[in-house]
N, C-alpha and C. Protein backbone atom coordinates (compact mmCIF):
# COMPACT_ATOMS: atom_id res chain seq x y z
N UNK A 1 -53.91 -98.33 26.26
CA UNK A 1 -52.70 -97.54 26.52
C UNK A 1 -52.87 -96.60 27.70
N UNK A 2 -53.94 -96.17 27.82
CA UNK A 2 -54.47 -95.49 29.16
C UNK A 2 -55.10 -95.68 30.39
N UNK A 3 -55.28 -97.32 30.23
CA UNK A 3 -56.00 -98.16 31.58
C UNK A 3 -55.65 -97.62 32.49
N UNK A 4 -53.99 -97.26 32.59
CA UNK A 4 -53.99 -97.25 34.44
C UNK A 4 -53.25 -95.88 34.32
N UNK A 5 -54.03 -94.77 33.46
CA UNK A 5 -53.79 -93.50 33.76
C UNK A 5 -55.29 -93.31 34.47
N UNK A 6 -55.43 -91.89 35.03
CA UNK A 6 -56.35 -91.54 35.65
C UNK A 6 -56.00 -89.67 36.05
N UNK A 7 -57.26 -89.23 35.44
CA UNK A 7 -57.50 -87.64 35.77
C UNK A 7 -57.08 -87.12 37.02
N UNK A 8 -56.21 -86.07 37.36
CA UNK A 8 -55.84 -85.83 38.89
C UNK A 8 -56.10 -84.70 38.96
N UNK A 9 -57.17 -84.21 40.21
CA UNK A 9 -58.07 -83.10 40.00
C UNK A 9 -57.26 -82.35 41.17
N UNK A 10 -57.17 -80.88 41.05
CA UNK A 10 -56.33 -80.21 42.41
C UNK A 10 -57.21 -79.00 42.67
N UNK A 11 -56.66 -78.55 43.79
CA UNK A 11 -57.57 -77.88 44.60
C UNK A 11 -58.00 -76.16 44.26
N UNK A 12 -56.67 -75.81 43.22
CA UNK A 12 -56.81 -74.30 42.50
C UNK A 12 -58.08 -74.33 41.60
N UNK A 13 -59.02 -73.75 41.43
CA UNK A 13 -60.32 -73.46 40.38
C UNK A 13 -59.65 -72.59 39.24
N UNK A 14 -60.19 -72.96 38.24
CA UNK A 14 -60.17 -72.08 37.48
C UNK A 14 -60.74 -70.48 37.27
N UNK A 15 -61.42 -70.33 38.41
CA UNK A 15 -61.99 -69.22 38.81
C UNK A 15 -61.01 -68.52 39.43
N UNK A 16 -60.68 -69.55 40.37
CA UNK A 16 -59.21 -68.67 41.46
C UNK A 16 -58.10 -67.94 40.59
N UNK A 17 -57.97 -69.12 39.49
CA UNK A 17 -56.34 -68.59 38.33
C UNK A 17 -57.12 -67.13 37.77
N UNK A 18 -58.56 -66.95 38.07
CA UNK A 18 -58.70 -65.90 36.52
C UNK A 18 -58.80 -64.61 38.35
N UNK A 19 -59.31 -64.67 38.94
CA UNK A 19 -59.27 -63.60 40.23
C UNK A 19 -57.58 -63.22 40.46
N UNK A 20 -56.60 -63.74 40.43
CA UNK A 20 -55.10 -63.78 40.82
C UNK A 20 -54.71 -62.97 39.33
N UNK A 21 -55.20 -63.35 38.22
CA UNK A 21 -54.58 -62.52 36.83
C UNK A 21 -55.89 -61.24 36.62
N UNK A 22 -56.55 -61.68 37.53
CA UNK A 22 -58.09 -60.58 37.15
C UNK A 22 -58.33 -60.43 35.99
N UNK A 23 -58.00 -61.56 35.15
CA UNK A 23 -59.13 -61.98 33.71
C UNK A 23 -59.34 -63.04 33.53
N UNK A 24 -60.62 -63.59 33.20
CA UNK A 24 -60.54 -64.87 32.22
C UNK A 24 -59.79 -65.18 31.18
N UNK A 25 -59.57 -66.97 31.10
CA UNK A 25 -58.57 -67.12 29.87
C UNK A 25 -58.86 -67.73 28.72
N UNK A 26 -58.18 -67.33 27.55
CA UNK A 26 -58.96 -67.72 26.43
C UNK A 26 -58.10 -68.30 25.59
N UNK A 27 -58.39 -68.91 24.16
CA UNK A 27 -57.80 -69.94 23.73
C UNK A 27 -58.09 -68.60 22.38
N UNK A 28 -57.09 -67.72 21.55
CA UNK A 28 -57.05 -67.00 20.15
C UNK A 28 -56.59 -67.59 19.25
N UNK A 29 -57.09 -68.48 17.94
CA UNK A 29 -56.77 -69.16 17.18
C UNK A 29 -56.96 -68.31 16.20
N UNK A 30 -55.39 -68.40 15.20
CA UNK A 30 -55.40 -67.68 14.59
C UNK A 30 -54.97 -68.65 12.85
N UNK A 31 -56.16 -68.75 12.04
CA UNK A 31 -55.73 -69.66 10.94
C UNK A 31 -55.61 -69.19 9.63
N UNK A 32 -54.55 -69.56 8.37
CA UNK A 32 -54.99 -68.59 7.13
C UNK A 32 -54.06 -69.32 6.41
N UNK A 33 -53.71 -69.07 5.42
CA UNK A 33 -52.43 -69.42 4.30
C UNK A 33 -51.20 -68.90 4.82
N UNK A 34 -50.46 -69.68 4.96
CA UNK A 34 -48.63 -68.91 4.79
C UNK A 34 -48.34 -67.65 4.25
N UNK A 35 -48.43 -66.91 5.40
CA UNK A 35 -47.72 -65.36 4.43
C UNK A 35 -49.39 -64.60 4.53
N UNK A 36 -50.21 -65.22 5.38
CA UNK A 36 -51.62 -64.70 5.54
C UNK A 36 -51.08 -63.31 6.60
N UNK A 37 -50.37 -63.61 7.52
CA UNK A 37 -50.25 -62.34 8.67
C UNK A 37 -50.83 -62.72 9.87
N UNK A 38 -50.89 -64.52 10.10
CA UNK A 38 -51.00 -64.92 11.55
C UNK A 38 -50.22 -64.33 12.22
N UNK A 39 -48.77 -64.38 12.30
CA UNK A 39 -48.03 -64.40 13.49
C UNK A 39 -47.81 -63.11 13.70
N UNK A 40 -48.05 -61.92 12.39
CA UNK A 40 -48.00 -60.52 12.40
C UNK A 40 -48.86 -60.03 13.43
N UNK A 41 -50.43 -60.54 13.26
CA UNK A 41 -51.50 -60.17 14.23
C UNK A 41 -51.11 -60.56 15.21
N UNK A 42 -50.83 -61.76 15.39
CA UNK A 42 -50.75 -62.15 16.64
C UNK A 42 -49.83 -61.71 18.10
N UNK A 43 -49.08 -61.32 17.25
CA UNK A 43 -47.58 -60.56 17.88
C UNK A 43 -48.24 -59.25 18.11
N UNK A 44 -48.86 -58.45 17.77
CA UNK A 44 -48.84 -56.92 17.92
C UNK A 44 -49.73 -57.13 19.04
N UNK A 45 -50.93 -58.12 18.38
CA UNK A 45 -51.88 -58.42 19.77
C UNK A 45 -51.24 -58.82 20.92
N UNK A 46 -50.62 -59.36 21.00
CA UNK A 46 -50.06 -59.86 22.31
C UNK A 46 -49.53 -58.71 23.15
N UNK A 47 -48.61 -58.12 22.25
CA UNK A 47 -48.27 -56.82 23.02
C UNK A 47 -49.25 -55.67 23.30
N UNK A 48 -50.59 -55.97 22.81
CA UNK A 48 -51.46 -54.86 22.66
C UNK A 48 -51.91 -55.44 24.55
N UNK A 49 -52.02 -56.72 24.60
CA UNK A 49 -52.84 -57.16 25.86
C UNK A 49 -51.91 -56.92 26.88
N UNK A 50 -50.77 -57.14 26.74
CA UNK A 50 -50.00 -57.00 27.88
C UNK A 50 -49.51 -55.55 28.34
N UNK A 51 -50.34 -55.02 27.64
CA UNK A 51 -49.71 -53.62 27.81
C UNK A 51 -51.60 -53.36 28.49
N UNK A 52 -52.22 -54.05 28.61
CA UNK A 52 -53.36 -53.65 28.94
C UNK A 52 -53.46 -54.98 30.26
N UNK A 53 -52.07 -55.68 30.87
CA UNK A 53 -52.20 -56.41 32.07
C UNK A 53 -52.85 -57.82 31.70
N UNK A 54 -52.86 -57.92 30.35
CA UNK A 54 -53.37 -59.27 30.53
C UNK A 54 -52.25 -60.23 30.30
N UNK A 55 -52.16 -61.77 31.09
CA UNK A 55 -50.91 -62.63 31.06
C UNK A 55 -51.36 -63.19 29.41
N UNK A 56 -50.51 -63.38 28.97
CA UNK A 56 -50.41 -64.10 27.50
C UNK A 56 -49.15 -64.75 27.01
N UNK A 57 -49.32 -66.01 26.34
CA UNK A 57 -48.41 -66.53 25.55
C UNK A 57 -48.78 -66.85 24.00
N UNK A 58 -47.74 -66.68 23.26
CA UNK A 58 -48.04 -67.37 21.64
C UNK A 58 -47.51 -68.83 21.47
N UNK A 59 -48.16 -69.32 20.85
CA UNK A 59 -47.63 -70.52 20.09
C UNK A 59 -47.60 -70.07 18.99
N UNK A 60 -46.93 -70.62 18.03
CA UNK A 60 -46.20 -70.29 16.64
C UNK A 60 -45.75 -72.06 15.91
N UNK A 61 -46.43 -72.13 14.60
CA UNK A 61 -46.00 -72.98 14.03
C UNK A 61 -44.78 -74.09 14.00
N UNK A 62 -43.72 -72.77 13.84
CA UNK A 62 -42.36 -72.96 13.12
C UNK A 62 -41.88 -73.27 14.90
N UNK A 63 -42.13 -72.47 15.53
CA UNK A 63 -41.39 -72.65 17.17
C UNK A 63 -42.03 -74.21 17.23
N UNK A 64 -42.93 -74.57 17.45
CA UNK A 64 -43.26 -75.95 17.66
C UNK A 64 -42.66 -76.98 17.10
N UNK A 65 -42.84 -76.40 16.15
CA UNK A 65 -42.07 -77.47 14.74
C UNK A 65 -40.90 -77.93 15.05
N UNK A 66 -39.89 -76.86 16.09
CA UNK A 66 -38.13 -76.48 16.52
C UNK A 66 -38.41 -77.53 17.33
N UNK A 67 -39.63 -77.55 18.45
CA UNK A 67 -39.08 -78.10 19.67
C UNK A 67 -40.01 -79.49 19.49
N UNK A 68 -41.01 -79.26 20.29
CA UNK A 68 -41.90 -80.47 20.64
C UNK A 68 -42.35 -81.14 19.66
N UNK A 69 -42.40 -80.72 18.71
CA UNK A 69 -43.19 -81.68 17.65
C UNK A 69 -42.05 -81.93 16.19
N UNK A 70 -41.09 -81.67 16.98
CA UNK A 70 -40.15 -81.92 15.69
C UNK A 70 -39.68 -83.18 15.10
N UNK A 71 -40.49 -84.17 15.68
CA UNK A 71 -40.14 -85.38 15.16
C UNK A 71 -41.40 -85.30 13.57
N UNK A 72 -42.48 -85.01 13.31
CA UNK A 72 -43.30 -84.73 12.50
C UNK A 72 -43.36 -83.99 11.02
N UNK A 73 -43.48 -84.45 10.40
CA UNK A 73 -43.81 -84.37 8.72
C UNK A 73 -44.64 -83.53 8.39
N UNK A 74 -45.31 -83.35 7.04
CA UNK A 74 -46.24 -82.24 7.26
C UNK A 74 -47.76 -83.27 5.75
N UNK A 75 -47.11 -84.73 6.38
CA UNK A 75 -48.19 -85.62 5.91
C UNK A 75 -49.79 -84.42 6.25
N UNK A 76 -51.02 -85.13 5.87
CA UNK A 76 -52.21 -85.11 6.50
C UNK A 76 -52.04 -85.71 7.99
N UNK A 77 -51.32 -86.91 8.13
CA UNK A 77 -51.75 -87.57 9.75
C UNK A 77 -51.08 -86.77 10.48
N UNK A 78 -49.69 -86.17 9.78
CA UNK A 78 -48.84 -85.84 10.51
C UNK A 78 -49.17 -84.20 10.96
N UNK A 79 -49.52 -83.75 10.32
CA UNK A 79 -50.76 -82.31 10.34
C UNK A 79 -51.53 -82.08 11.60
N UNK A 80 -52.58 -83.44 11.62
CA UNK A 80 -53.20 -83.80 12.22
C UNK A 80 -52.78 -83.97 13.55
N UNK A 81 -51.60 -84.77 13.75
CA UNK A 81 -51.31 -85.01 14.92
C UNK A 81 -50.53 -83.71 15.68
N UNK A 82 -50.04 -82.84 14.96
CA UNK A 82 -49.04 -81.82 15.07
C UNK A 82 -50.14 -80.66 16.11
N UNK A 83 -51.41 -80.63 15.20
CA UNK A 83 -52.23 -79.81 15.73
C UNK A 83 -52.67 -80.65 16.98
N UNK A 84 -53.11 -81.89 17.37
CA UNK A 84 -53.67 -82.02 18.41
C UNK A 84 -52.94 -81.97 19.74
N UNK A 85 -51.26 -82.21 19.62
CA UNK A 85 -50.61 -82.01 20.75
C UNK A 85 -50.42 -80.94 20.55
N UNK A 86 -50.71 -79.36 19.75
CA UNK A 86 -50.76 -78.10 19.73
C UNK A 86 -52.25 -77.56 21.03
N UNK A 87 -53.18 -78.60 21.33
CA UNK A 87 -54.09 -78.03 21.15
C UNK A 87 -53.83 -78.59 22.65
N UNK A 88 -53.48 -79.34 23.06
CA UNK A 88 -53.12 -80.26 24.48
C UNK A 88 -52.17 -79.07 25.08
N UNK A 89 -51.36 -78.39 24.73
CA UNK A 89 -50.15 -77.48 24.91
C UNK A 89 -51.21 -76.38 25.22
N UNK A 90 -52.00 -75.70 23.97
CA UNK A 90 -52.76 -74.76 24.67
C UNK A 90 -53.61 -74.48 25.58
N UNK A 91 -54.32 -76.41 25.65
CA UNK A 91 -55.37 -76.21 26.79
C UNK A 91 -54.64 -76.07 28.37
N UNK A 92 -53.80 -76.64 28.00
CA UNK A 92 -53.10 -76.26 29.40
C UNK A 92 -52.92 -75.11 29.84
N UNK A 93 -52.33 -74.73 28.93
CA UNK A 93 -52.11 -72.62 29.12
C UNK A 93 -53.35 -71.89 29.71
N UNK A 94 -54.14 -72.08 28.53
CA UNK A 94 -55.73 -71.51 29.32
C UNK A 94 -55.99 -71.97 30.35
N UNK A 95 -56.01 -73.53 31.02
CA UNK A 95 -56.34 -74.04 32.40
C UNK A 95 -55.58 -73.05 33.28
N UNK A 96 -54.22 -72.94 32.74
CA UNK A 96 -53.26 -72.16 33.54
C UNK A 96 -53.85 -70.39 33.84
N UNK A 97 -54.64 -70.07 33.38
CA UNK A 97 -55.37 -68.36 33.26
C UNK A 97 -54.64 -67.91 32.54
N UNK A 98 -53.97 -68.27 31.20
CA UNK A 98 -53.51 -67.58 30.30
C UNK A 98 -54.61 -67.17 28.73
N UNK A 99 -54.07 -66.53 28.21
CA UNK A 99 -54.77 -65.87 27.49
C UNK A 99 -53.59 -66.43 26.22
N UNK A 100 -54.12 -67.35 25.87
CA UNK A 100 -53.13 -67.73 24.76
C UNK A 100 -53.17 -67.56 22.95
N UNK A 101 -51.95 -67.52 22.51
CA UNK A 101 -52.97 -66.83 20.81
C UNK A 101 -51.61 -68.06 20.28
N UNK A 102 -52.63 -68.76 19.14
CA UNK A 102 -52.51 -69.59 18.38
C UNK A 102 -52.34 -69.50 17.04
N UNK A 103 -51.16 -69.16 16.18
CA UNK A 103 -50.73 -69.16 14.88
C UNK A 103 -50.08 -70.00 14.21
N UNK A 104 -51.24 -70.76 13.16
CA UNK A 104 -51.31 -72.17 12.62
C UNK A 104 -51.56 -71.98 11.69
N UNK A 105 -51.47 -72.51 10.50
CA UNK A 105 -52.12 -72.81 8.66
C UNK A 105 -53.47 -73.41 9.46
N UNK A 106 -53.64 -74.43 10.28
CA UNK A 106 -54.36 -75.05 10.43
C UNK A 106 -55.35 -75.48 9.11
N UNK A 107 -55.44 -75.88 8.26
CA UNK A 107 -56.12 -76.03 6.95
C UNK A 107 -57.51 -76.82 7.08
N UNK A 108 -57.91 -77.76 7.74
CA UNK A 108 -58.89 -78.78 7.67
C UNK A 108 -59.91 -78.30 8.71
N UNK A 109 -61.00 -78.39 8.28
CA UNK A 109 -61.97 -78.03 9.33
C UNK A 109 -62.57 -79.27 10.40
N UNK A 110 -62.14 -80.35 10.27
CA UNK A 110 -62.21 -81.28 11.51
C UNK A 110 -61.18 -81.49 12.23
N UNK A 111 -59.81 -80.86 11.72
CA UNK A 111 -58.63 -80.72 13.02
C UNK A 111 -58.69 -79.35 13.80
N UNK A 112 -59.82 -78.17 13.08
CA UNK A 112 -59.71 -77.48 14.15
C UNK A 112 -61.26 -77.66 14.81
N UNK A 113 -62.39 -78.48 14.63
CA UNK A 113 -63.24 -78.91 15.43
C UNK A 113 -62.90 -79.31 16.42
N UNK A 114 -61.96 -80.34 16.60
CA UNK A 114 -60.84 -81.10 17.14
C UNK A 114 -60.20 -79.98 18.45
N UNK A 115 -59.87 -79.18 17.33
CA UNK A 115 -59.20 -78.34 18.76
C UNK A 115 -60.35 -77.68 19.77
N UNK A 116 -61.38 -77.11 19.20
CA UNK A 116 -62.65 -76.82 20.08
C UNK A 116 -63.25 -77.25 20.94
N UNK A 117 -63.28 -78.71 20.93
CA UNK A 117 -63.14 -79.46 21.67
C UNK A 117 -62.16 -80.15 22.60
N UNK A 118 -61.17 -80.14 22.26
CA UNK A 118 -60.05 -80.23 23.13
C UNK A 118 -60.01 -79.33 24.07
N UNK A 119 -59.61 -77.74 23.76
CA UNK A 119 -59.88 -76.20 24.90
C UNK A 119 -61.00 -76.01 25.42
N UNK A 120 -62.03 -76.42 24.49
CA UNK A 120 -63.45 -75.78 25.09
C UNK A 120 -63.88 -74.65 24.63
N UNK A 121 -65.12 -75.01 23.99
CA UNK A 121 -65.70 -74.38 23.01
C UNK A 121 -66.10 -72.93 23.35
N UNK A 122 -66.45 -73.08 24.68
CA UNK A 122 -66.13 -71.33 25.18
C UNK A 122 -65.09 -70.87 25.46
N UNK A 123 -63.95 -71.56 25.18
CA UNK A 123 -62.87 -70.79 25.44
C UNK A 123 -61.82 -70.48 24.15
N UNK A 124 -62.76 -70.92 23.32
CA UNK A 124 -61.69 -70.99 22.11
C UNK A 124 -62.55 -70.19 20.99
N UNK A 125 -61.68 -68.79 20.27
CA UNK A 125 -61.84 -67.84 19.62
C UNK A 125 -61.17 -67.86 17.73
N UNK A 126 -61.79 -68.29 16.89
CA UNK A 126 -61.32 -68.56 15.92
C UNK A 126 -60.78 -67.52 14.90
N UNK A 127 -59.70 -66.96 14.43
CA UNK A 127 -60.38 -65.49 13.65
C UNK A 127 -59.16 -66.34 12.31
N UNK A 128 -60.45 -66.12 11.57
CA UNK A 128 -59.60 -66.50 10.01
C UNK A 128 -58.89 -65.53 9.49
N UNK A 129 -57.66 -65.18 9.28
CA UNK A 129 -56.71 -64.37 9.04
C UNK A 129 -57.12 -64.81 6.93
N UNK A 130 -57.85 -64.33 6.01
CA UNK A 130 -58.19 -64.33 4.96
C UNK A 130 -57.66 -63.49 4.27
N UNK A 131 -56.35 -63.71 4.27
CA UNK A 131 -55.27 -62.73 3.19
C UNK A 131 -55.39 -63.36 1.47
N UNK A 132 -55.87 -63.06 0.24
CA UNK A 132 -55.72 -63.42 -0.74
C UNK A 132 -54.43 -64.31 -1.15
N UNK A 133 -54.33 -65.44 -1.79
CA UNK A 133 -53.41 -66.39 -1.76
C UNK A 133 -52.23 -65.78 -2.54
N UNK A 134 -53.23 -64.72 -3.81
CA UNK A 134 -51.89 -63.99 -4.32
C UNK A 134 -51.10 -63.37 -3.56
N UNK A 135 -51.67 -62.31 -2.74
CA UNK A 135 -51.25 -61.53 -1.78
C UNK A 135 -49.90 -62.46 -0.72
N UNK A 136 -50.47 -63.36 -0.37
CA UNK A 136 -49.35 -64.29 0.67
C UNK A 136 -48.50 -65.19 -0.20
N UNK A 137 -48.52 -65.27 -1.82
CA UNK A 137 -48.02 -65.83 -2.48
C UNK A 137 -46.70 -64.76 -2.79
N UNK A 138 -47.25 -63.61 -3.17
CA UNK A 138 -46.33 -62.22 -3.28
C UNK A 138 -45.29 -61.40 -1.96
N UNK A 139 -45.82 -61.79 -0.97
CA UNK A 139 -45.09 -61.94 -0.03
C UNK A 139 -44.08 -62.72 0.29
N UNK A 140 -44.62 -64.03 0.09
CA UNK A 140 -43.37 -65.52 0.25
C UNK A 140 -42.28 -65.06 1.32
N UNK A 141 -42.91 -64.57 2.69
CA UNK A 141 -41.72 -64.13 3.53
C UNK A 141 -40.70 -65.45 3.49
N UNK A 142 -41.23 -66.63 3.54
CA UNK A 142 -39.99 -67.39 4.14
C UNK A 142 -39.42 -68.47 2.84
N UNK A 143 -39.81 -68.10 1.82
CA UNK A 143 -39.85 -68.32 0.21
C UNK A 143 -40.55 -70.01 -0.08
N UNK A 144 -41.33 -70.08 0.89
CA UNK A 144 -41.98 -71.21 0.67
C UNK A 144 -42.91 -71.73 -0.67
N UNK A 145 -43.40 -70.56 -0.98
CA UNK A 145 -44.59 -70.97 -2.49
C UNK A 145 -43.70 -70.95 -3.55
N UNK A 146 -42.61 -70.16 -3.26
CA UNK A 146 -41.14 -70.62 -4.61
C UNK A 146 -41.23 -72.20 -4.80
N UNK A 147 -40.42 -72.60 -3.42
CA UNK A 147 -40.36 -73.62 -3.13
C UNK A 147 -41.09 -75.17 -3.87
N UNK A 148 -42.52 -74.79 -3.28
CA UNK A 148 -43.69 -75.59 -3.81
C UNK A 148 -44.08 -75.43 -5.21
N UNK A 149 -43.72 -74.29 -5.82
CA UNK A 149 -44.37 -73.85 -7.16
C UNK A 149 -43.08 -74.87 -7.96
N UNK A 150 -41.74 -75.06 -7.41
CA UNK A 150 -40.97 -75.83 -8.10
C UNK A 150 -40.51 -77.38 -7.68
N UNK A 151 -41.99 -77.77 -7.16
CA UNK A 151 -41.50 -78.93 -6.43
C UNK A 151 -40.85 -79.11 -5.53
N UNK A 152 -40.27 -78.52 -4.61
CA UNK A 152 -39.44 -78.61 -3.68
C UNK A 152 -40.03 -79.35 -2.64
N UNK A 153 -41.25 -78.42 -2.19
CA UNK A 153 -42.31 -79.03 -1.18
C UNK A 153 -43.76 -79.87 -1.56
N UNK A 154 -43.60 -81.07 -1.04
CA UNK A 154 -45.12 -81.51 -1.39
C UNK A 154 -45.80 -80.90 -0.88
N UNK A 155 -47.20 -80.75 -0.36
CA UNK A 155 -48.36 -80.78 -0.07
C UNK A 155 -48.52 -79.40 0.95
N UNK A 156 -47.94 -78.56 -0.07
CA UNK A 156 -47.95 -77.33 0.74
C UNK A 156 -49.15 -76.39 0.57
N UNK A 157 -50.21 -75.83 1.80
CA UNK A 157 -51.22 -75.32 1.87
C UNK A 157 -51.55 -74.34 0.37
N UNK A 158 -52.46 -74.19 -0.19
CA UNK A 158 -52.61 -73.02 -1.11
C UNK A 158 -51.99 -73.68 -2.81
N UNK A 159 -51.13 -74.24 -2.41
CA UNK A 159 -50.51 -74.42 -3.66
C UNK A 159 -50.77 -76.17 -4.14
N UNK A 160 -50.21 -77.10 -3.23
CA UNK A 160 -50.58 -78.52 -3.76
C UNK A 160 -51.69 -79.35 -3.02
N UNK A 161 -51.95 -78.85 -1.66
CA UNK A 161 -52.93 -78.93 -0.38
C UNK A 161 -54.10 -78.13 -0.59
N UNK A 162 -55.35 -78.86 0.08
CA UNK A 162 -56.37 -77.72 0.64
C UNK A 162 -56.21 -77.07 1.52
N UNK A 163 -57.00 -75.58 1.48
CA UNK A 163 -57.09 -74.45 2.85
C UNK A 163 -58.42 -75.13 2.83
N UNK A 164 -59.27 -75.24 3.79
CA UNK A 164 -60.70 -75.14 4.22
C UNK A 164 -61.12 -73.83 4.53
N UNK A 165 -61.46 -73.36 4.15
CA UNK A 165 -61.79 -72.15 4.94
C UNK A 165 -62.95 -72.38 6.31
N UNK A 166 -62.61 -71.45 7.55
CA UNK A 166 -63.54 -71.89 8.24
C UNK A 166 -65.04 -71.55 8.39
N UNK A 167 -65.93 -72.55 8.56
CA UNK A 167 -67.84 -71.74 8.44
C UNK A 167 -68.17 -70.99 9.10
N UNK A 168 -67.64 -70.99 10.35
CA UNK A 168 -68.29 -69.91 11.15
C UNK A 168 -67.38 -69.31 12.04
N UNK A 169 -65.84 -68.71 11.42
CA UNK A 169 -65.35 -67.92 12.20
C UNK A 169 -65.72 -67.46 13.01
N UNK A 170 -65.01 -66.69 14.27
CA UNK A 170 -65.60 -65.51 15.54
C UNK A 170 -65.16 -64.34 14.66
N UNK A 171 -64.29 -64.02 13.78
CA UNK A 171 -64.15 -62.67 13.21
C UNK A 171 -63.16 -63.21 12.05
N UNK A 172 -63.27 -62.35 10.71
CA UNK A 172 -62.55 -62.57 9.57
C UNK A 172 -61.30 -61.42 9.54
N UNK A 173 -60.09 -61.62 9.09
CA UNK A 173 -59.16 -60.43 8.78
C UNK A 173 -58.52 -60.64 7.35
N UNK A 174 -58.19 -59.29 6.78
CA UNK A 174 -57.73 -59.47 5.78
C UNK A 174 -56.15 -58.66 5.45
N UNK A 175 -55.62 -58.55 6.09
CA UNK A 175 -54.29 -57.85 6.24
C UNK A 175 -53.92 -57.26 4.99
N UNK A 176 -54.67 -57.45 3.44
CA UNK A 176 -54.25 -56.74 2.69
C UNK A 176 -54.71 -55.80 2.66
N UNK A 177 -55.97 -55.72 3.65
CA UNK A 177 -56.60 -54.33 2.87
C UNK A 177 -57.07 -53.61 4.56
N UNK A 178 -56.50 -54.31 5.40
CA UNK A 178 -56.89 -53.80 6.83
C UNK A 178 -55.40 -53.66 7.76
N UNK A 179 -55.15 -51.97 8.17
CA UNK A 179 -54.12 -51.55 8.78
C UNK A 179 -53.88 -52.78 10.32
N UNK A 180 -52.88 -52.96 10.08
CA UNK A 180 -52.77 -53.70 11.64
C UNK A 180 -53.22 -53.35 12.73
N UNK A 181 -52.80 -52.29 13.33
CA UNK A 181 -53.85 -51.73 14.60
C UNK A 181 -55.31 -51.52 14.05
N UNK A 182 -55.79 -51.59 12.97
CA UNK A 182 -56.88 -51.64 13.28
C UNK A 182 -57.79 -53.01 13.32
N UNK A 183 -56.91 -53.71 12.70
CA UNK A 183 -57.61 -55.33 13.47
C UNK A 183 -56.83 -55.63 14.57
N UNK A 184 -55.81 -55.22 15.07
CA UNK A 184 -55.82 -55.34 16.90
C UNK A 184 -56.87 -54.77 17.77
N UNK A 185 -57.17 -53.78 17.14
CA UNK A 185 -58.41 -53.04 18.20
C UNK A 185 -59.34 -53.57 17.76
N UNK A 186 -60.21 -54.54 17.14
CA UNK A 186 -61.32 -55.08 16.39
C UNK A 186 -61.05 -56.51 17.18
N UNK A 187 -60.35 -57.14 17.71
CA UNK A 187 -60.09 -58.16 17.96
C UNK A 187 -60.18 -58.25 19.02
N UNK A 188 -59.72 -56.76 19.68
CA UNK A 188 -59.63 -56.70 21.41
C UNK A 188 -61.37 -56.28 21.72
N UNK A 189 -61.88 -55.61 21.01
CA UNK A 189 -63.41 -55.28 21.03
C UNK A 189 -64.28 -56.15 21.42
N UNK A 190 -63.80 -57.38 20.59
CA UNK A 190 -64.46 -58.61 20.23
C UNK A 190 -64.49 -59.60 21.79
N UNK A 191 -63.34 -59.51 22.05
CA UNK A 191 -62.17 -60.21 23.28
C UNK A 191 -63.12 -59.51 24.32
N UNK A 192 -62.93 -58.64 24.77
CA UNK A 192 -63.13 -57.57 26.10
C UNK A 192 -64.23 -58.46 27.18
N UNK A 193 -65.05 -58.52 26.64
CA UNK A 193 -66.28 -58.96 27.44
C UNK A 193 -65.89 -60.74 28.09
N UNK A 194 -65.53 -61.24 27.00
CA UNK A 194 -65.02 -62.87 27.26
C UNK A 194 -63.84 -62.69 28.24
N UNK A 195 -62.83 -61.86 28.41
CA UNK A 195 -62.19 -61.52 29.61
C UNK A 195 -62.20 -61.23 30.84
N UNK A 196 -63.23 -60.21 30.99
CA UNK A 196 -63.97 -59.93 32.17
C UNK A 196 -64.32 -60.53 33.21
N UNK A 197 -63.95 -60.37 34.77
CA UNK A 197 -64.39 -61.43 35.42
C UNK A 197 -65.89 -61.30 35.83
């Protein structure tokens, strides 16, 4: 299917994109249960960086889900495949000198190996967003574990699906018991140096 594609290499470095934004770019993956406080962190962070000059974009589940990948199910293959053109979308961003943050269930620990390899393993920052299932169950912002608890939804993370948890996160959060700014500033701590040109 790819015989007579071929890699087309251009003349901007990735060094040049990070001198023009005056940071390096990174790939922030952000994974947990529904109602964990991905997109919460991720959002405050974003505004935390850009208010500190760094270029950034989010990806978001549900936004993906709207546009590009909305032909997709929420099978295992279809999971699977959802995340890898997630991960094709982000590597681009980072090629681009963006500083991109990634809020996913992501559940399986060989679709986000998968993605590590796809961005590049130095460029990609894992932080397990580890909110207690009660806790994101009691939340139900978008009333999804209703949902699943009455059949509505098959194979929904936490409830009829596995979470994996990941082995070797870059940093753990727990939003029930940790103020938001203070895992934005724990995150940016973490970040700072990997930015730097």
């Amino acid at each position: 299917m790819t015989d007579n594609v071929f890699h087309q290499d251009f003349a901007i470095s990735e060094e040049q994109r990070a001198q023009l934004k005056d940071h390096k770019s990174l790939m922030i993956w952000f994974t947990g249960l529904s109602g964990s406080g991905k997109s919460t962190v991720a959002n405050a962070l974003e505004q935390y960086l850009v208010g500190k000059k760094i270029h950034t974009f989010t990806l978001d589940g549900d936004n993906i889900r709207l546009g590009i990948n909305a032909d997709l199910g929420f099978s295992t293959e279809d999971r699977t495949e959802n995340l890898r053109r997630i991960g094709h979308v982000g590597k681009l961003m980072v090629d681009a000198g963006l500083v991109c943050l990634a809020a996913f269930v992501s559940p399986l620990n060989h679709d986000r190996a998968a993605l590590k390899e796809i961005i590049g393993k130095e460029r990609f920052i894992e932080i397990f967003v580890d909110t207690p299932i009660e806790v994101c169950e009691a939340r139900d912002v978008k009333g999804l574990y209703a949902k699943a608890r009455r059949g509505e939804i098959k194979d929904f993370t936490g409830v009829n699906a596995p979470f994996e948890a990941p082995e070797h996160p870059d940093l753990v959060i727990d939003t029930s018991i940790e103020e938001l700014a203070a895992s934005v500033e724990r995150i940016y701590k973490f970040i700072q140096n990997k930015l730097s040109l």
